[in-house]
Protein backbone atom coordinates (compact mmCIF):
# COMPACT_ATOMS: atom_id res chain seq x y z
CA UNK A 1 -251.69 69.54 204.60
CA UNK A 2 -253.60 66.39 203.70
CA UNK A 3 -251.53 63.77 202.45
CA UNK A 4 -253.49 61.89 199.36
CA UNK A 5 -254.39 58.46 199.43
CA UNK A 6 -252.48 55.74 197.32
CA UNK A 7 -254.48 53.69 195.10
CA UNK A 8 -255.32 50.98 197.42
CA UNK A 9 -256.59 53.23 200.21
CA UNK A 10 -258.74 55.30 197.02
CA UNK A 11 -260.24 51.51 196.38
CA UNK A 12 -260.97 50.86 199.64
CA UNK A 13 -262.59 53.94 200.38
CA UNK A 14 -264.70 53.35 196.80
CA UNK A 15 -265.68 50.44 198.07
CA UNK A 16 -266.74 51.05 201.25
CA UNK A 17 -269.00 53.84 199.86
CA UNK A 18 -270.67 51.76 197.11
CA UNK A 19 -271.62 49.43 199.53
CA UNK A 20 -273.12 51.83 201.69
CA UNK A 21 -275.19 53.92 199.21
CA UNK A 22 -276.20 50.28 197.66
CA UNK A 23 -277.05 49.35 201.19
CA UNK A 24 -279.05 52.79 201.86
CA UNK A 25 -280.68 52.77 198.80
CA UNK A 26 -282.09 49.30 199.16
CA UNK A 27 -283.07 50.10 202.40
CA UNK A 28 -285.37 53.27 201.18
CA UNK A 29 -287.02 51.48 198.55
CA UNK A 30 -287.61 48.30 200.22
CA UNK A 31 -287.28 48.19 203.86
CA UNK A 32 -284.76 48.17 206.67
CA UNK A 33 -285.71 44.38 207.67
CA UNK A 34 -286.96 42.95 204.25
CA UNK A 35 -283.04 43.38 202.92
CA UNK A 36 -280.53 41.07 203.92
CA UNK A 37 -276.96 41.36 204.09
CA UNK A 38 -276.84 39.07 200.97
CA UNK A 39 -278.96 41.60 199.14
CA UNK A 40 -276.52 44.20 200.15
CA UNK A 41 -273.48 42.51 198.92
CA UNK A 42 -275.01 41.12 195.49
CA UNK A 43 -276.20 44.06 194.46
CA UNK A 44 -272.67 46.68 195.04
CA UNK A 45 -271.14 43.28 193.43
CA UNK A 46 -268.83 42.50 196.77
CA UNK A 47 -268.68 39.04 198.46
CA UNK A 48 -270.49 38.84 202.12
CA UNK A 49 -266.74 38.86 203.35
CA UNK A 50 -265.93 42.46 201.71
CA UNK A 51 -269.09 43.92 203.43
CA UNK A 52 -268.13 42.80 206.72
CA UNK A 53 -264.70 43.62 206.30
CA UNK A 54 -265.91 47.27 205.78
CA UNK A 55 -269.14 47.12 208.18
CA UNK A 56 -269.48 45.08 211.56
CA UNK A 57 -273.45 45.20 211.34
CA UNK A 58 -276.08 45.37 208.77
CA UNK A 59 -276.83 48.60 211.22
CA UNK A 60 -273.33 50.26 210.86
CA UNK A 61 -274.02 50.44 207.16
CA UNK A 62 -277.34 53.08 207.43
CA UNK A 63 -274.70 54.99 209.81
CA UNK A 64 -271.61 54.98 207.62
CA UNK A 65 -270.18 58.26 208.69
CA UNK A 66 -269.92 57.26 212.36
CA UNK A 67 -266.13 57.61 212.82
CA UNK A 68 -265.96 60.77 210.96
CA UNK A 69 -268.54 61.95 213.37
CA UNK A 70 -266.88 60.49 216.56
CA UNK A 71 -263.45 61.76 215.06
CA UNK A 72 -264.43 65.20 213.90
CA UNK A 73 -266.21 65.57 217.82
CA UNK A 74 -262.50 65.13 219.52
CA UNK A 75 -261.13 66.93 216.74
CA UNK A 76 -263.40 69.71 218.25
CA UNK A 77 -261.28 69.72 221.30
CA UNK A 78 -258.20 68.89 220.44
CA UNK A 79 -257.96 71.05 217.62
CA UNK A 80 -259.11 74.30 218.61
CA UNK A 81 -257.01 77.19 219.02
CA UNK A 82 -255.02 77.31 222.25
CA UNK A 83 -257.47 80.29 223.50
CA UNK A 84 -260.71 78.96 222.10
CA UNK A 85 -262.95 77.94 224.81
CA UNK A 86 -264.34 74.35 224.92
CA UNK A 87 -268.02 75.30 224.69
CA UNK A 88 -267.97 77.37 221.23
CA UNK A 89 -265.68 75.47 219.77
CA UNK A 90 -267.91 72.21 220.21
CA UNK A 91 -270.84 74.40 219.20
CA UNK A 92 -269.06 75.06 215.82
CA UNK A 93 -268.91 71.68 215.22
CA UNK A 94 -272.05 70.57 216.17
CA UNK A 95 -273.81 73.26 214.07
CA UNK A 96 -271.51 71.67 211.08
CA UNK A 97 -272.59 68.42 211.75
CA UNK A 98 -276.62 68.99 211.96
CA UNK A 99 -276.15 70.62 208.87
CA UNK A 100 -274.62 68.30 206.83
CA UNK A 101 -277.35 65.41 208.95
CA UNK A 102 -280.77 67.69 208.09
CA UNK A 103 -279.49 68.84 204.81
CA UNK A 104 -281.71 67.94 201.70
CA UNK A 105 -282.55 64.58 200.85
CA UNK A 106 -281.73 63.26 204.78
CA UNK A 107 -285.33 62.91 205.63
CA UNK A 108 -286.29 59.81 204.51
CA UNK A 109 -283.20 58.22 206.02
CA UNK A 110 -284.15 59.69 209.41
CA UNK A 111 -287.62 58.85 208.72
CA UNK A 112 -286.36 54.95 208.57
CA UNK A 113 -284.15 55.21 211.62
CA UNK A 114 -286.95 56.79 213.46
CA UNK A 115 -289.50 53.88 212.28
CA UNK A 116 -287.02 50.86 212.83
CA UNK A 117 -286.44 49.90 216.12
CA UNK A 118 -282.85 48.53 215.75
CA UNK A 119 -281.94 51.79 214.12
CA UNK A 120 -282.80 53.52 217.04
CA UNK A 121 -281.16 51.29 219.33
CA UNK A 122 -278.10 51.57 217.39
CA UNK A 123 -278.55 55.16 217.06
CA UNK A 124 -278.72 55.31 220.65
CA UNK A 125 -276.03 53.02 221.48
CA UNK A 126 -273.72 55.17 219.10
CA UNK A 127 -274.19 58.21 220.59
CA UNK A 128 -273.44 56.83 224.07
CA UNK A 129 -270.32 55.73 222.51
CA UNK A 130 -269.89 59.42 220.50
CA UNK A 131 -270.36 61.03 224.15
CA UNK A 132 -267.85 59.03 226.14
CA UNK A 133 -265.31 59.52 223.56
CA UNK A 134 -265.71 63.41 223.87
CA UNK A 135 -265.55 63.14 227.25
CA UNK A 136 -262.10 61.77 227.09
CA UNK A 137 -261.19 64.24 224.71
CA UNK A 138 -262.47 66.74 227.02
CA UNK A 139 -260.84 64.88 229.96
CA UNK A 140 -257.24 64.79 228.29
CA UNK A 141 -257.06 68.65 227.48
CA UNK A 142 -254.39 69.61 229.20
CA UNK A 143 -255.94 73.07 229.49
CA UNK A 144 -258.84 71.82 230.93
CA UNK A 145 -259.29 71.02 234.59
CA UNK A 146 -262.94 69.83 235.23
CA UNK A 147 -263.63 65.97 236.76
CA UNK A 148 -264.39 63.29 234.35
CA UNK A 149 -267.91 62.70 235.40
CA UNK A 150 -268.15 66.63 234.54
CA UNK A 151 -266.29 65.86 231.02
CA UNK A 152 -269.33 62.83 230.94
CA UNK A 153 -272.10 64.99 231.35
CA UNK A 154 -271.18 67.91 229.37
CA UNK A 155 -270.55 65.61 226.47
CA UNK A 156 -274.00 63.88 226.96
CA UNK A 157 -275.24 67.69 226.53
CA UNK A 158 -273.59 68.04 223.55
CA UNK A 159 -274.76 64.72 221.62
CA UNK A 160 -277.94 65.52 222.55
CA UNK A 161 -278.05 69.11 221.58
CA UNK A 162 -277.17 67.40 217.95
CA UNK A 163 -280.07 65.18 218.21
CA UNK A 164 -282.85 67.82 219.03
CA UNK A 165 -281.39 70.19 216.49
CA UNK A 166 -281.41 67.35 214.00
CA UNK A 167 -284.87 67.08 214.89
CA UNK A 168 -285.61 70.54 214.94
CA UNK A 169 -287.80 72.51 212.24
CA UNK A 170 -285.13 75.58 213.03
CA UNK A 171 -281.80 73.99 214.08
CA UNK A 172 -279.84 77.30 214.52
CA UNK A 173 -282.68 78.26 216.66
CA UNK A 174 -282.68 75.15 218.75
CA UNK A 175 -278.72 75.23 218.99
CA UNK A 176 -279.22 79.24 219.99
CA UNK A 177 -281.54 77.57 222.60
CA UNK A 178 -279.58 74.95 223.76
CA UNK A 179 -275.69 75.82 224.09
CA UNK A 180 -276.24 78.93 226.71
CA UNK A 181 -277.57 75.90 228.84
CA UNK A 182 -274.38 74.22 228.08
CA UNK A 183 -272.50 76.78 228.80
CA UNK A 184 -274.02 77.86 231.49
CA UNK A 185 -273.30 73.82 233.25
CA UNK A 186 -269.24 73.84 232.25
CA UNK A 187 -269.33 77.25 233.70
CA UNK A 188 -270.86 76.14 236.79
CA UNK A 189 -268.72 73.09 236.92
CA UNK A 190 -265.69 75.21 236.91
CA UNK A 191 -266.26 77.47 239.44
């Protein structure tokens, strides 16, 4: 059951969101590195100290669903049924999360991460981060047995497989392609 937010988490949450889609938009029509964080802030009507307060970088704003996307990634593991294997399980979610990141309308947002080189830097530097949390999530399954270098590796798989299905013009068919693979390695690792 969720429990519902009180008002000041419901603000919070409002805010944080008109920021970002005030920072995203200005970012399509203008440029990544024409808008300041100034911009930003004057425009969802929030002093520099509120942005920052909700953002650490003018970069975490364009990726504004990176702890759901960490969080829901360990959720992966340590939510799944007590006889669910690791591998489909993390599959499930990945497929979840390329859809929601090639739905409609997410082009031109990839199209400016792809063209700005701190967005892809960032990018990158997130999903390292994305990775070694599932790895410890992997690593602190108590039904799960395999080294944490294995845990590292498999999760670097996974974040991965999200980015070329992302990518992909078929994304089931790349995920099709790519989890046997993945399997395949975490079953070899626990022989």
């Amino acid at each position: 059951m969720t429990v519902p937010l009180g008002r000041r988490e419901r603000k919070k949450a409002a805010t944080r969101q008109n920021i970002a889609d005030t920072a995203l938009r200005l970012f399509l029509e203008r440029g990544f590195d024409v808008v300041g964080i100034r911009d930003v802030a004057a425009e969802a009507d929030v002093a520099v100290t509120t942005l920052f307060s909700h953002f650490a970088s003018k970069e975490a704003l364009v990726f504004e669903q990176d702890e759901n996307f960490e969080q829901r990634l360990a959720a992966a593991v340590t939510d799944r049924a007590p006889d669910e294997p690791l591998i489909p399980a993390l599959r499930r979610e990945i497929h979840a999360l390329v859809q929601h990141c090639s739905g409609e309308g997410t082009a031109p947002i990839w199209h400016l991460i792809n063209e700005t080189p701190a967005l892809r830097e960032y990018e990158e530097s997130m999903r390292l981060r994305h990775a070694e949390s599932l790895a410890t999530a992997i690593a602190a399954a108590p039904d799960l047995t395999q080294t944490l270098m294995t845990c590292r590796a498999i999760s670097r798989f996974v974040i991965d497989a999200f980015s070329l299905a992302r990518a992909a013009a078929d994304p089931e068919a790349a995920l099709d392609e790519i989890f046997p693979m993945i399997e395949a390695a975490w079953g070899a690792a626990s022989r």
